[in-house]
N, C-alpha and C. Protein backbone atom coordinates (compact mmCIF):
# COMPACT_ATOMS: atom_id res chain seq x y z
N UNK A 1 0.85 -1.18 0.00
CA UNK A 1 0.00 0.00 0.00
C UNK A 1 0.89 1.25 0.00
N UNK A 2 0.20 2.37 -0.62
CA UNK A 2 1.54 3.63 -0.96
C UNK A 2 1.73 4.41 0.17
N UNK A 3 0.39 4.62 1.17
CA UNK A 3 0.77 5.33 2.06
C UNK A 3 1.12 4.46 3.54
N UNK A 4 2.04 3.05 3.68
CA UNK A 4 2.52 2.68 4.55
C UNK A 4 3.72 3.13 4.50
N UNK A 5 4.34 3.38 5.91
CA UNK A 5 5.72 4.12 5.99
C UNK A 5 6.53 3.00 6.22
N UNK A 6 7.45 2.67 5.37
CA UNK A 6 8.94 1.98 5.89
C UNK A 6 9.77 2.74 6.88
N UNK A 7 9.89 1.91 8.63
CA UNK A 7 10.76 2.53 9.51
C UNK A 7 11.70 2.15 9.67
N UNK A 8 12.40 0.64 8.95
CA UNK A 8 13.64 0.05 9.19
C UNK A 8 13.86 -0.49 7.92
N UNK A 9 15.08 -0.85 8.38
CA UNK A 9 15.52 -1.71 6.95
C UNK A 9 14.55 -3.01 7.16
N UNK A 10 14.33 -3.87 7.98
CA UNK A 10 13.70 -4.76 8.39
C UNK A 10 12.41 -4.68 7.14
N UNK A 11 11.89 -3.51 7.95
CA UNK A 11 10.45 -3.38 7.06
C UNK A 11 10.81 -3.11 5.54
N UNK A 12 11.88 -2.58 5.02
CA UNK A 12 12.18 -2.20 3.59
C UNK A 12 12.48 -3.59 2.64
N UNK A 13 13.46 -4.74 3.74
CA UNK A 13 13.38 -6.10 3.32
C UNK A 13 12.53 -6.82 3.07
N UNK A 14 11.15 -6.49 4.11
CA UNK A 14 10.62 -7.49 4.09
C UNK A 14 9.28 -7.12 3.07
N UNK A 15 9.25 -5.98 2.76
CA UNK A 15 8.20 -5.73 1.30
C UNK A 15 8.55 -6.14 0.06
N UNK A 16 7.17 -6.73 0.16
CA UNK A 16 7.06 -7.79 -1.05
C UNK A 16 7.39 -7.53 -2.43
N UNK A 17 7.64 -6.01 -2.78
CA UNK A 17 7.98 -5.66 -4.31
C UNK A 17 9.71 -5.68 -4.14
N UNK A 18 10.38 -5.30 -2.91
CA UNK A 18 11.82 -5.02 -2.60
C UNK A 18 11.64 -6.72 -3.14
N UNK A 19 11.58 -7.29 -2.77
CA UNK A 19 11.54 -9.12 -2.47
C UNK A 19 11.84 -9.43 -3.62
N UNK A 20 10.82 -9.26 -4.60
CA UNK A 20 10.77 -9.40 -5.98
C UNK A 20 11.87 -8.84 -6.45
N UNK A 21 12.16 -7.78 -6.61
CA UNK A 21 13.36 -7.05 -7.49
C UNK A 21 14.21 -7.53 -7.03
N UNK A 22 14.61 -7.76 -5.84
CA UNK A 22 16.34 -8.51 -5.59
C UNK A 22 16.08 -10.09 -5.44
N UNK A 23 14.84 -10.58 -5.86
CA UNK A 23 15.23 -11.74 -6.45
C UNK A 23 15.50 -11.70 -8.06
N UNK A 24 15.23 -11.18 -8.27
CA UNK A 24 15.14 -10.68 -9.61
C UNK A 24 16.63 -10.58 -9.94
N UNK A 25 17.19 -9.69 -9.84
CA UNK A 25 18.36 -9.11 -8.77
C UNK A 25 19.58 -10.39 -8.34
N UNK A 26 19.05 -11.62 -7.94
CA UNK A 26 19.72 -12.73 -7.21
C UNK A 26 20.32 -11.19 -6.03
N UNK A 27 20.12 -10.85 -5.33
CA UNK A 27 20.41 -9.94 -4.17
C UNK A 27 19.90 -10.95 -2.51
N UNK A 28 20.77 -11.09 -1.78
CA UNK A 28 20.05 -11.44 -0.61
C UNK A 28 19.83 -10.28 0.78
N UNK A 29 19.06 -10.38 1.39
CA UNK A 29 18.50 -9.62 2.40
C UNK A 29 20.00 -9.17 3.61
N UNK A 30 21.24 -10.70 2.97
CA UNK A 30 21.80 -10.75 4.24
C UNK A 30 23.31 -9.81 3.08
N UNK A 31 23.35 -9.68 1.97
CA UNK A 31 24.11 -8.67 1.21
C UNK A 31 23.83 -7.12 1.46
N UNK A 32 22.38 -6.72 1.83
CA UNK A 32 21.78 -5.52 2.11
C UNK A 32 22.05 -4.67 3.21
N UNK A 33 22.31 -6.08 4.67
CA UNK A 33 22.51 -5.55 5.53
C UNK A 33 24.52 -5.53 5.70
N UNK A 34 24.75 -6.36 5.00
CA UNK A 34 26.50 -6.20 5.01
C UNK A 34 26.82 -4.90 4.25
N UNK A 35 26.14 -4.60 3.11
CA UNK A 35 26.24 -3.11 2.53
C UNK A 35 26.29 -2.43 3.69
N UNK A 36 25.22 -1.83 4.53
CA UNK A 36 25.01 -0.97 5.19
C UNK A 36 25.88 -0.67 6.28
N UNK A 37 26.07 -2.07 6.71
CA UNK A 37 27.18 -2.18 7.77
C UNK A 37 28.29 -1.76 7.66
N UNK A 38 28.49 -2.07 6.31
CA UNK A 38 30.26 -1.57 6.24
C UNK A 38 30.10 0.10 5.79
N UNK A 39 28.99 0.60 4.92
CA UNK A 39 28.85 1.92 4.63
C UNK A 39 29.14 2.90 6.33
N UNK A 40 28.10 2.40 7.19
CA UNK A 40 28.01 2.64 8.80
C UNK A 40 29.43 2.96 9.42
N UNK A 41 30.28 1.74 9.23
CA UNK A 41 31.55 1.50 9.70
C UNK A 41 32.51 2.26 9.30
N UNK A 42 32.28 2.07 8.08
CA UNK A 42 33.35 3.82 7.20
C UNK A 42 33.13 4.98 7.80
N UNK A 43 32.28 5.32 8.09
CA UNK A 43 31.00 6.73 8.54
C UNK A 43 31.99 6.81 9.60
N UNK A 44 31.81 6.09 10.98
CA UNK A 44 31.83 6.42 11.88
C UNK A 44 33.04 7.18 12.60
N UNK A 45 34.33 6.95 11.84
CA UNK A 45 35.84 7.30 12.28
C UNK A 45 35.98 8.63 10.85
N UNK A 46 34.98 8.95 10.10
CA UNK A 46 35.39 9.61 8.80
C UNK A 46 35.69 11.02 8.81
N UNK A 47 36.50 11.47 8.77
CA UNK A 47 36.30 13.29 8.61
C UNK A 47 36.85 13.92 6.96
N UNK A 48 35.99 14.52 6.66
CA UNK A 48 36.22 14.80 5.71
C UNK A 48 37.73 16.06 5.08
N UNK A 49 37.60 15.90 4.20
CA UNK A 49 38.82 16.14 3.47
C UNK A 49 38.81 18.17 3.82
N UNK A 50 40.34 18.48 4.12
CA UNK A 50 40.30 19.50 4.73
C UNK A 50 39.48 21.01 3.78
N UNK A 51 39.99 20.91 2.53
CA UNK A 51 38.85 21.81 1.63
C UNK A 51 37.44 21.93 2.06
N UNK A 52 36.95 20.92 2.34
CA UNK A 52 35.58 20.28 2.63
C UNK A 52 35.11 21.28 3.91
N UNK A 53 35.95 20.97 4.81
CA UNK A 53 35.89 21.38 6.13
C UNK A 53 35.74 23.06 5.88
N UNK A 54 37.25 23.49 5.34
CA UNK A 54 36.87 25.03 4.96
C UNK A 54 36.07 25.57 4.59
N UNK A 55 35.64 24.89 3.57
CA UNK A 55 34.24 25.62 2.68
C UNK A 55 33.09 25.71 3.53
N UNK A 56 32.82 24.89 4.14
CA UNK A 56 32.05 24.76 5.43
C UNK A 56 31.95 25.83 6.25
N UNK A 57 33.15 26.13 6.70
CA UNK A 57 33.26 26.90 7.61
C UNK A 57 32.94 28.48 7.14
N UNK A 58 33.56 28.54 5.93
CA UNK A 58 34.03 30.00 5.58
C UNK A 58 32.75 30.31 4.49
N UNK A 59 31.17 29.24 4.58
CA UNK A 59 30.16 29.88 3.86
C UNK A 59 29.44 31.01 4.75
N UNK A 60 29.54 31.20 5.72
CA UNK A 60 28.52 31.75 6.33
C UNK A 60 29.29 33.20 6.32
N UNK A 61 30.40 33.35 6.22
CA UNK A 61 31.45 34.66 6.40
C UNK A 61 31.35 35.58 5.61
């Protein structure tokens, strides 16, 4: 249904059109969550590149 809200990945796995396309796909539920995990894991120690940081800083100036 269009207006049910997906709140987790859980719920994003477990809808039945996601289902279809990554079988479709050959994709498994347990590739989806190793994506995320390692995307997560990168994230967490990351700081971005010092330009990055400047520009940041020096938009509001």
């Amino acid at each position: 249904m269009m207006t049910e809200r997906i709140r987790t990945l859980d719920d994003l796995l477990s809808d039945p059109m996601v289902q279809l396309v990554m079988t479709r796909d050959s994709v498994r539920p347990e590739d989806v969550r190793l994506l995320f995990k390692r995307a997560r894991d990168r994230s967490v120690n990351f700081t971005p590149p010092a330009h990055v940081i400047d520009a940041c800083c020096t938009a509001g100036a």
